[in-house]
N, C-alpha and C. Protein backbone atom coordinates (compact mmCIF):
# COMPACT_ATOMS: atom_id res chain seq x y z
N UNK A 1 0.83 -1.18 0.00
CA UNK A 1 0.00 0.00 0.00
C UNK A 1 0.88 1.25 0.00
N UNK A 2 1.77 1.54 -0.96
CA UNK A 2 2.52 2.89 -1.08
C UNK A 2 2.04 3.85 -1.91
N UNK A 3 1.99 4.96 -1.53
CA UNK A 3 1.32 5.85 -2.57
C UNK A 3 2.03 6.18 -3.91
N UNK A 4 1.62 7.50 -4.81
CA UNK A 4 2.61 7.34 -5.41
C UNK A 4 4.00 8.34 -5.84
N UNK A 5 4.03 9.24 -4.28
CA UNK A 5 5.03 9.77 -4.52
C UNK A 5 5.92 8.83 -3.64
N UNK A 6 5.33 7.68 -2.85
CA UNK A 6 6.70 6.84 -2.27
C UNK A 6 7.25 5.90 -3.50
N UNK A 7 6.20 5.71 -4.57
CA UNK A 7 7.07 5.01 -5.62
C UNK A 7 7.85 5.67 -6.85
N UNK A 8 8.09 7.39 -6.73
CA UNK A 8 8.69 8.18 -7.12
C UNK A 8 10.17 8.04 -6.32
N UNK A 9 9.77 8.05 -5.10
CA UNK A 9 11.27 8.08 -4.44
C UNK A 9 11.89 6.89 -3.88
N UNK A 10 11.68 5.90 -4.44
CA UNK A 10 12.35 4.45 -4.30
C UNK A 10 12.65 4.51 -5.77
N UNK A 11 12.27 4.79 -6.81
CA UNK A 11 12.63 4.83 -7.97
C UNK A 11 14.16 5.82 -7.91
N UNK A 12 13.59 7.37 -7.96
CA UNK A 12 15.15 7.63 -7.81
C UNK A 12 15.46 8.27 -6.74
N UNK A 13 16.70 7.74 -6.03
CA UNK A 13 16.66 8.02 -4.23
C UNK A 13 17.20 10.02 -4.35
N UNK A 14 16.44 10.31 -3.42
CA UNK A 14 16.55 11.85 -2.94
C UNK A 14 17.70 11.61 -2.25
N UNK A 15 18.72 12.91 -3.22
CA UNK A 15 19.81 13.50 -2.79
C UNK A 15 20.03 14.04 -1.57
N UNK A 16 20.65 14.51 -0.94
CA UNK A 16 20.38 15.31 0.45
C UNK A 16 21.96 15.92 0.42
N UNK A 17 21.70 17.27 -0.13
CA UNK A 17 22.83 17.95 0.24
C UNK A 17 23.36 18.94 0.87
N UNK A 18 24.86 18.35 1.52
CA UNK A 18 25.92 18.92 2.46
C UNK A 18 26.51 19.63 1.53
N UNK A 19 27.05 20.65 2.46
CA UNK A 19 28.55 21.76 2.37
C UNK A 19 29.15 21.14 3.04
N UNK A 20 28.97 20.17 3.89
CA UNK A 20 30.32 19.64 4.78
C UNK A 20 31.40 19.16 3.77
N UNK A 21 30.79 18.02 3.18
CA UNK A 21 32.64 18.08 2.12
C UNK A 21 33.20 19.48 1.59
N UNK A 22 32.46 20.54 1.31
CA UNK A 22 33.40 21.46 0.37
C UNK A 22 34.17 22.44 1.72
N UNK A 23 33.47 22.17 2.68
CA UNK A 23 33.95 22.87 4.03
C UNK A 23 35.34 22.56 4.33
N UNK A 24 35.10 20.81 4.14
CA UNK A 24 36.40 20.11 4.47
C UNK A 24 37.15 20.21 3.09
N UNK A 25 37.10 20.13 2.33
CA UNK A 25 38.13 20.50 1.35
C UNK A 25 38.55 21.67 1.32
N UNK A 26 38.16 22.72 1.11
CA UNK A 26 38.55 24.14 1.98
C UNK A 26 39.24 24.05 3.01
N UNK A 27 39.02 23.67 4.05
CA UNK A 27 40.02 23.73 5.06
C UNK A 27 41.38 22.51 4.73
N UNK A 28 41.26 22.18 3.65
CA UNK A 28 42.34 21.49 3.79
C UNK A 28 43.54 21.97 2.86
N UNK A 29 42.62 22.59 1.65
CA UNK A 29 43.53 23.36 0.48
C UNK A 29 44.03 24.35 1.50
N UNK A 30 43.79 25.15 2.65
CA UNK A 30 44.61 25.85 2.94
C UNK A 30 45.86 25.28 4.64
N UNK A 31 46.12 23.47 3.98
CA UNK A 31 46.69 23.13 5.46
C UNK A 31 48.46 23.05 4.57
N UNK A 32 49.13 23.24 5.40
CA UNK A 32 51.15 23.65 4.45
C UNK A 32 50.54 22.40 4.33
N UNK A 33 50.04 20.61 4.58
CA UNK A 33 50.12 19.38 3.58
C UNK A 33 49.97 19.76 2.19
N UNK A 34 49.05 20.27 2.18
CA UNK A 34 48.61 20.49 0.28
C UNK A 34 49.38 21.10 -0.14
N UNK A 35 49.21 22.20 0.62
CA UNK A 35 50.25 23.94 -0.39
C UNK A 35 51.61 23.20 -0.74
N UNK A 36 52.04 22.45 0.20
CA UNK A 36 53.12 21.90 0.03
C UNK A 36 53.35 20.66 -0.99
N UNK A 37 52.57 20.09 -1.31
CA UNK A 37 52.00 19.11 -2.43
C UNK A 37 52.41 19.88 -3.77
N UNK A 38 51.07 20.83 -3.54
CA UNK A 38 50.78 21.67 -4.50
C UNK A 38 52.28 22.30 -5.46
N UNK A 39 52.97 22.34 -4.11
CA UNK A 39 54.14 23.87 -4.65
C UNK A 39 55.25 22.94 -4.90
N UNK A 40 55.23 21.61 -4.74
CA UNK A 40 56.14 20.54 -4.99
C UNK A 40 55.76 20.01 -6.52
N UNK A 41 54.84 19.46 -6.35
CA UNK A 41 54.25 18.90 -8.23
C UNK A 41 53.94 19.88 -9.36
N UNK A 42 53.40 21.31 -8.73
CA UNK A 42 53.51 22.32 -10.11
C UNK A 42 54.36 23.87 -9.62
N UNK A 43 55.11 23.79 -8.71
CA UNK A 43 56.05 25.08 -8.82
C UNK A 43 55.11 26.37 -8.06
N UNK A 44 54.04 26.13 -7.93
CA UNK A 44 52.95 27.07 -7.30
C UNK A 44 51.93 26.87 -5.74
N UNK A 45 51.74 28.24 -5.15
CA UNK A 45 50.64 27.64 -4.65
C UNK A 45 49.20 27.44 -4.67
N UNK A 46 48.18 26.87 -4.11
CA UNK A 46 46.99 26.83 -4.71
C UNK A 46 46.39 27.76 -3.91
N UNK A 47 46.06 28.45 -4.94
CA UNK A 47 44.85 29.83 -3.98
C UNK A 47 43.40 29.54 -3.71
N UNK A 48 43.49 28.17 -4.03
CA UNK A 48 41.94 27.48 -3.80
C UNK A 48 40.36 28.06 -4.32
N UNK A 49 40.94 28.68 -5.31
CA UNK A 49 39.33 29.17 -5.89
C UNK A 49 38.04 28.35 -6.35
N UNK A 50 38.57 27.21 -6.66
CA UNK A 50 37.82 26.47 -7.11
C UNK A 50 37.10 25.72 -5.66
N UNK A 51 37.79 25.36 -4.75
CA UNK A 51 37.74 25.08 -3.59
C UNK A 51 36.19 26.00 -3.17
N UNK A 52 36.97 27.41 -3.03
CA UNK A 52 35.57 28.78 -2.71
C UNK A 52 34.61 28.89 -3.54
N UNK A 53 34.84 28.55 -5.18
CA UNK A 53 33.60 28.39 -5.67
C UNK A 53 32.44 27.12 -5.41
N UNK A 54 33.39 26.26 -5.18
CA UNK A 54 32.47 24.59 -4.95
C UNK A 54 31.51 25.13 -3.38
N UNK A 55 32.22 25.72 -2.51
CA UNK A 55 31.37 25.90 -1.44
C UNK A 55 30.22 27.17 -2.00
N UNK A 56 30.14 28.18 -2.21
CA UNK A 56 29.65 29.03 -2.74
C UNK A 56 28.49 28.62 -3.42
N UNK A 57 28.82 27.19 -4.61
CA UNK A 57 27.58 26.78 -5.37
C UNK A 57 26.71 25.82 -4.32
N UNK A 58 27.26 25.46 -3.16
CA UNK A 58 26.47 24.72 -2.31
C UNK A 58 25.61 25.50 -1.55
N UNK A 59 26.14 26.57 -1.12
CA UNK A 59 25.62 27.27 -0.52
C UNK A 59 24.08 28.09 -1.12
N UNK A 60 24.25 28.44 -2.42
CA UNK A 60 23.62 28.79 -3.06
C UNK A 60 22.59 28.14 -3.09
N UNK A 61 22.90 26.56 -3.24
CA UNK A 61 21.77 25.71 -3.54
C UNK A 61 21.11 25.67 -2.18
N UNK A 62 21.35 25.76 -1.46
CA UNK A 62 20.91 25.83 0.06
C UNK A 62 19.69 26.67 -0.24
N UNK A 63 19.82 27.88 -1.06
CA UNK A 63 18.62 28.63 -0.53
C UNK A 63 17.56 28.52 -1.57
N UNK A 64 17.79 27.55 -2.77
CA UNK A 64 16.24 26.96 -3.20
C UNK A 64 15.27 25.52 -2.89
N UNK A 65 14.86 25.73 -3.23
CA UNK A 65 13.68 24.45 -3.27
C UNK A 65 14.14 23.15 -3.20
N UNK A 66 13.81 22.32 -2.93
CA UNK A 66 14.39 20.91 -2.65
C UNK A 66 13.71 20.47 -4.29
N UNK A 67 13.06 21.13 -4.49
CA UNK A 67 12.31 20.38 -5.88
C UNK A 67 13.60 20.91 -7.26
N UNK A 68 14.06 22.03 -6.82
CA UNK A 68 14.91 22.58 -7.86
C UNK A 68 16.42 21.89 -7.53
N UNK A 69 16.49 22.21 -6.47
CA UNK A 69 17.60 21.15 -6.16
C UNK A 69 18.09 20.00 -6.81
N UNK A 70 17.05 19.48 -6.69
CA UNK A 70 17.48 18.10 -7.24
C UNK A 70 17.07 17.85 -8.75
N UNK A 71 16.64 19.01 -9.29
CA UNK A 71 15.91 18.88 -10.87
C UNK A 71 17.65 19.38 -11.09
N UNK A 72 18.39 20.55 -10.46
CA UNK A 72 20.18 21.20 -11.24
C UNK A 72 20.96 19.76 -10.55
N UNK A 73 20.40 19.11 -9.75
CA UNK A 73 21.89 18.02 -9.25
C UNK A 73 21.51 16.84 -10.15
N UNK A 74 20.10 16.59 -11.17
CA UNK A 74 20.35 15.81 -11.74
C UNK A 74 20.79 15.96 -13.07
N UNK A 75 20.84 17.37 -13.41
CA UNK A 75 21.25 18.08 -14.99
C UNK A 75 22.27 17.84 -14.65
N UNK A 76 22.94 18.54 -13.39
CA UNK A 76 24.59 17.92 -13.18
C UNK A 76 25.12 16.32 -14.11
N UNK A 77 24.53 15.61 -13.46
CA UNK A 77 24.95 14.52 -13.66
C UNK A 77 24.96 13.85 -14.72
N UNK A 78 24.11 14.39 -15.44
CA UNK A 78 24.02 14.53 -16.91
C UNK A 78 24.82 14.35 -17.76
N UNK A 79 25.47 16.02 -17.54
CA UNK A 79 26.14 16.24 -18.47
C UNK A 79 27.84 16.12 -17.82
N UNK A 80 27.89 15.72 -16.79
CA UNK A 80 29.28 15.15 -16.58
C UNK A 80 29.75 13.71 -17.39
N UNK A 81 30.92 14.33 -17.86
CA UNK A 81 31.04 13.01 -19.13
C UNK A 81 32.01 11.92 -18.48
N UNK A 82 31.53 11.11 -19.56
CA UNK A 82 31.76 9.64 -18.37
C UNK A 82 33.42 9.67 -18.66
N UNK A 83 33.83 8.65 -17.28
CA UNK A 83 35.07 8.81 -16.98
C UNK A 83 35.93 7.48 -18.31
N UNK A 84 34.65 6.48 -18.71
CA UNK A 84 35.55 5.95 -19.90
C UNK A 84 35.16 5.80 -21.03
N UNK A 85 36.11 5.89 -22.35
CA UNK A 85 36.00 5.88 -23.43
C UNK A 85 35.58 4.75 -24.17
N UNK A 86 34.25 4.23 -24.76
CA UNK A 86 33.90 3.24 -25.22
C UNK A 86 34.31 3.20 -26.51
N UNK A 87 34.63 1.97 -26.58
CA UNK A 87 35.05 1.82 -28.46
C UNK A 87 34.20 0.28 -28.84
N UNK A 88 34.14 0.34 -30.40
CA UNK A 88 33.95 -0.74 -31.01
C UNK A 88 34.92 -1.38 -30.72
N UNK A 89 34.93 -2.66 -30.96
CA UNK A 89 36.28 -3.63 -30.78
C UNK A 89 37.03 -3.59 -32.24
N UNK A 90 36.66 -3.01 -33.71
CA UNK A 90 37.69 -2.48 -34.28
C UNK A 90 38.43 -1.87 -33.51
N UNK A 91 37.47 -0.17 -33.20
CA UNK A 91 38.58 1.04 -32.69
C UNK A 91 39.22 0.01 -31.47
N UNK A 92 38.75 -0.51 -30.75
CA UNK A 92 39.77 -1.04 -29.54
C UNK A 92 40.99 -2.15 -30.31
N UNK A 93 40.81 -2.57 -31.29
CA UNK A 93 41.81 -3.53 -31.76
C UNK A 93 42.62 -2.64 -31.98
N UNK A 94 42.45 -1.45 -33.04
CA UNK A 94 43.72 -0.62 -33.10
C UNK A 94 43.66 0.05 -32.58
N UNK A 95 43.45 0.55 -31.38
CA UNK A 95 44.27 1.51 -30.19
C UNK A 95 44.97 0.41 -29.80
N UNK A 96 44.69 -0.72 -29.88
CA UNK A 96 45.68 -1.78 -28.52
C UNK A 96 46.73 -1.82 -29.74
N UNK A 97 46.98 -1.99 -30.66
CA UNK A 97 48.02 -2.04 -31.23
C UNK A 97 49.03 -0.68 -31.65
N UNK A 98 47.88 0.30 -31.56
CA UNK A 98 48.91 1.39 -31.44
C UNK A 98 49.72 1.91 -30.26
N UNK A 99 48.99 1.48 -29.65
CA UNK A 99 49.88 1.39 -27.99
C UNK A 99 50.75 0.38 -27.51
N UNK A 100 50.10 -0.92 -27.55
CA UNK A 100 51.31 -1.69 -27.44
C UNK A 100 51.64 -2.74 -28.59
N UNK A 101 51.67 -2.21 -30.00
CA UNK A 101 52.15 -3.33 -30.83
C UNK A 101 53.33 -3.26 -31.06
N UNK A 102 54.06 -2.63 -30.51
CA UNK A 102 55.51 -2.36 -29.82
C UNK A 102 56.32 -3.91 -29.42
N UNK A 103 55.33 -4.06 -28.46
CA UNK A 103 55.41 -5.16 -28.06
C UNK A 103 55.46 -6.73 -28.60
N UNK A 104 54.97 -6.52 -29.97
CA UNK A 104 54.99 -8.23 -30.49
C UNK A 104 56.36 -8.13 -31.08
N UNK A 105 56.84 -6.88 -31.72
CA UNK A 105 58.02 -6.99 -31.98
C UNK A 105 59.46 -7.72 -31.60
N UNK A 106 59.60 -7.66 -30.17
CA UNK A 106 59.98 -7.63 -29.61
C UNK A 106 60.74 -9.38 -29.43
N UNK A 107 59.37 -10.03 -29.38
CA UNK A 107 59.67 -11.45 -29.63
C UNK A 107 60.54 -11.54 -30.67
């Protein structure tokens, strides 16, 4: 007996969002561990803007609607592009050989 906005939200689970991670990443871009990371692997330090903007857009979202909320955190997700590159198994036959057909040579 569920109605049917409980079978809206078992379908897709409600987000619930924190500033606590961007809080903690903020406080950490500015601990000497990072800066020191930072000023070791690229010669610089990090002035953490991106850091202040990530909290900033949380914050922001804080002050609308839970309905809008989660209508921009699912456009987010959208259009974040996926982390791998699919190929046909042509294109994957020759990338693997352009990368490592190095290797049969060798024998």
């Amino acid at each position: 007996m569920t109605s049917e906005g409980e079978g809206q939200a078992a379908s897709a689970p409600k987000r619930r969002l924190s500033c606590k991670t961007c809080i903690d990443n903020l406080w950490f871009c500015y601990s000497p561990v990072h800066q020191m990371q930072q000023y070791y692997r690229l010669g610089v330090l990090d002035n953490c803007a991106d850091k202040w903007s990530s909290l900033l857009d949380c914050l922001s979202l804080k002050t609308k609607r839970s309905s809008e909320v989660q209508e921009i955190l699912e456009n987010r997700e959208k259009d974040k592009p996926h982390i791998w590159t699919f190929r046909t198994s042509e294109e994957s036959s020759s990338h693997w050989k352009e990368v490592f057909g190095h290797l049969d040579d060798m024998e």
